[in-house]
N, C-alpha and C. Protein backbone atom coordinates (compact mmCIF):
# COMPACT_ATOMS: atom_id res chain seq x y z
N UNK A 1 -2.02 6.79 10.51
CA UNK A 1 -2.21 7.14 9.12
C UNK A 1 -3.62 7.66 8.89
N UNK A 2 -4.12 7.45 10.11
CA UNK A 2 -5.60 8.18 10.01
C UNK A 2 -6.72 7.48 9.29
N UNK A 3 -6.50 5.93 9.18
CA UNK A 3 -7.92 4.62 9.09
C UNK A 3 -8.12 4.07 10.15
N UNK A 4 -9.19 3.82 10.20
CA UNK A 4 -9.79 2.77 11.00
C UNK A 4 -9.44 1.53 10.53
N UNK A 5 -9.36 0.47 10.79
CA UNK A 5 -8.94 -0.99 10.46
C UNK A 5 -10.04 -2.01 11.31
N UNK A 6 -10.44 -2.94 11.09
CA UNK A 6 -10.92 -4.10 11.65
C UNK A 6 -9.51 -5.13 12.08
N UNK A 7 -10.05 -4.96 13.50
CA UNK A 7 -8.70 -6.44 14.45
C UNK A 7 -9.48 -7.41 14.97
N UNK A 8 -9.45 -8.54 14.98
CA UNK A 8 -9.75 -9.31 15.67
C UNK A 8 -8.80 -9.42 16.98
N UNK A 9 -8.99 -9.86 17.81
CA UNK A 9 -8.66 -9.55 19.28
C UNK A 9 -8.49 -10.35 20.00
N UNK A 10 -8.23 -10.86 21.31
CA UNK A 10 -8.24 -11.49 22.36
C UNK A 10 -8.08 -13.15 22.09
N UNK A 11 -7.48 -13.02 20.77
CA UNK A 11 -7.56 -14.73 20.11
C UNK A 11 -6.08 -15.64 21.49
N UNK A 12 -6.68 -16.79 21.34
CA UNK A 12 -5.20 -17.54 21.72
C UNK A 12 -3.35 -17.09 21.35
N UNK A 13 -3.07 -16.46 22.50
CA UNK A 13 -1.84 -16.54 21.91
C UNK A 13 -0.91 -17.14 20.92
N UNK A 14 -0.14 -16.76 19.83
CA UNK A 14 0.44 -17.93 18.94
C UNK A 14 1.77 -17.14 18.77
N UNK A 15 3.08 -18.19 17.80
CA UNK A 15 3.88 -17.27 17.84
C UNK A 15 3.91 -17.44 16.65
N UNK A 16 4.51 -16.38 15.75
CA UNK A 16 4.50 -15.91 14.46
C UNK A 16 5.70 -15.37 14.01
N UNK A 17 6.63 -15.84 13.59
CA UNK A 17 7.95 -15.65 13.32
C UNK A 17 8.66 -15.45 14.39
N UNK A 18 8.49 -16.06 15.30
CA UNK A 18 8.96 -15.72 16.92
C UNK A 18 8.49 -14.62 17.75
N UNK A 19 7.42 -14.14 17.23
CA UNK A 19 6.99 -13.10 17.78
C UNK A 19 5.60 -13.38 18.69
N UNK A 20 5.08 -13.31 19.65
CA UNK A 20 4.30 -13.66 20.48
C UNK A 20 2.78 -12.83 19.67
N UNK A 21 1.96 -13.22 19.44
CA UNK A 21 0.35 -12.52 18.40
C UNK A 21 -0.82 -12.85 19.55
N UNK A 22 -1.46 -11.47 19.49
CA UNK A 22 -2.95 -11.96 20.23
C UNK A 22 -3.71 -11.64 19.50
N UNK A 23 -3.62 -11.38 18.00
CA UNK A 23 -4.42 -10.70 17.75
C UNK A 23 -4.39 -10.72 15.98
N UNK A 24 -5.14 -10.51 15.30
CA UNK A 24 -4.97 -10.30 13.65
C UNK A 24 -5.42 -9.19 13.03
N UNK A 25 -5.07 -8.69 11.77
CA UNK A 25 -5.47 -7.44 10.90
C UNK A 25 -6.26 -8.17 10.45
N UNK A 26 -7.93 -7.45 9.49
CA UNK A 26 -8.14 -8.36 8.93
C UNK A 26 -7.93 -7.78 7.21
N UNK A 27 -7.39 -8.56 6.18
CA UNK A 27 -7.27 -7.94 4.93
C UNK A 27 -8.21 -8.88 3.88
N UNK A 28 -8.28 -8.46 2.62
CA UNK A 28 -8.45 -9.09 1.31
C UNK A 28 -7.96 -9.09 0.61
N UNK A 29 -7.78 -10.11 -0.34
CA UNK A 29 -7.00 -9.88 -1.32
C UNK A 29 -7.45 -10.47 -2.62
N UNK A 30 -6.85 -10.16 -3.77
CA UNK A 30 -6.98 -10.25 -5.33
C UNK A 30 -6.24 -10.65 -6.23
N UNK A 31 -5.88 -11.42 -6.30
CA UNK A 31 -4.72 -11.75 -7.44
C UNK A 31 -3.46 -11.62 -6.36
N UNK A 32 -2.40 -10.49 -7.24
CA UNK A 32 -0.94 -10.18 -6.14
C UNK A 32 -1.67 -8.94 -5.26
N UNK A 33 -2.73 -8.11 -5.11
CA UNK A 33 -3.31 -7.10 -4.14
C UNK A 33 -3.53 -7.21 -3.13
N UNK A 34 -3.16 -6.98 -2.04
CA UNK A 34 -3.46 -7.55 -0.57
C UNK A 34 -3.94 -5.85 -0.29
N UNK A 35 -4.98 -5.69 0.93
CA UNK A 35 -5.89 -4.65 1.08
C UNK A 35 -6.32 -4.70 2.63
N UNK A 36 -5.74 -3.70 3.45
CA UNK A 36 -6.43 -4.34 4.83
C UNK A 36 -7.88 -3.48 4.91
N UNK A 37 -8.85 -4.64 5.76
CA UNK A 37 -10.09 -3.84 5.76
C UNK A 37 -10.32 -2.89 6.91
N UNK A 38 -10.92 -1.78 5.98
CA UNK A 38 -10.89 -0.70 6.43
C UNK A 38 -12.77 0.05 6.90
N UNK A 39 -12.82 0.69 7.97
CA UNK A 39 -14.36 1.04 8.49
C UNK A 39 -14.70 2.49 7.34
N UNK A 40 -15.65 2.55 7.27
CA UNK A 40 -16.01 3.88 7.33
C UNK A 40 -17.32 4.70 8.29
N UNK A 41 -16.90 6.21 8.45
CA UNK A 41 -17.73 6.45 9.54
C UNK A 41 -16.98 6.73 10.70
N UNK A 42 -18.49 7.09 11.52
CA UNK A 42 -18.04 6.92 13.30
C UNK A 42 -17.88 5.92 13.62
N UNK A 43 -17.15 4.68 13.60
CA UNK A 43 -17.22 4.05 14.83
C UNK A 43 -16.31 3.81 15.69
N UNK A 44 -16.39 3.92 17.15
CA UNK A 44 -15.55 3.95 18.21
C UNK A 44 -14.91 2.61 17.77
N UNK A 45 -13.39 3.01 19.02
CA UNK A 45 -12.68 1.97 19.31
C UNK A 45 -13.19 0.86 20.12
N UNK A 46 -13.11 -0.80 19.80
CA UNK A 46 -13.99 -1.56 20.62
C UNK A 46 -15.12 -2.06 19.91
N UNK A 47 -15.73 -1.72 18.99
CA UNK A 47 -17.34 -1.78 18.40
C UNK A 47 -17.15 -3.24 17.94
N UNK A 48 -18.12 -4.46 17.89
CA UNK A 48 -18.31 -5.22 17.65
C UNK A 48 -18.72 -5.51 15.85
N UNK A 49 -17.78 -6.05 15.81
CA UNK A 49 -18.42 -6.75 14.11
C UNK A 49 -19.46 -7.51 14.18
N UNK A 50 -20.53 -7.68 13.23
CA UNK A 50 -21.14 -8.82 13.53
C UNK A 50 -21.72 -8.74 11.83
């Protein structure tokens, strides 16, 4: 869709509606608004949050 997104990564496997997860989107939300967070800019795939 052409965003960048923030994932967290390499977490402990879990299962999630039976589905095996390594990993999370990260979003915000507001009231009923849920919003996944999104980069702006260059930054490569991989780049560290901090």
């Amino acid at each position: 869709i052409g965003k960048t997104i923030v994932v967290v990564a390499n977490l402990k496997p879990a299962k999630l509606r039976g589905v095996e997860s390594q990993g999370m989107l990260l979003a915000a939300s507001t009231g009923d608004t849920l919003k996944l967070v999104t980069v702006d800019g260059g930054i490569s795939p991989g780049a560290t949050v901090k």
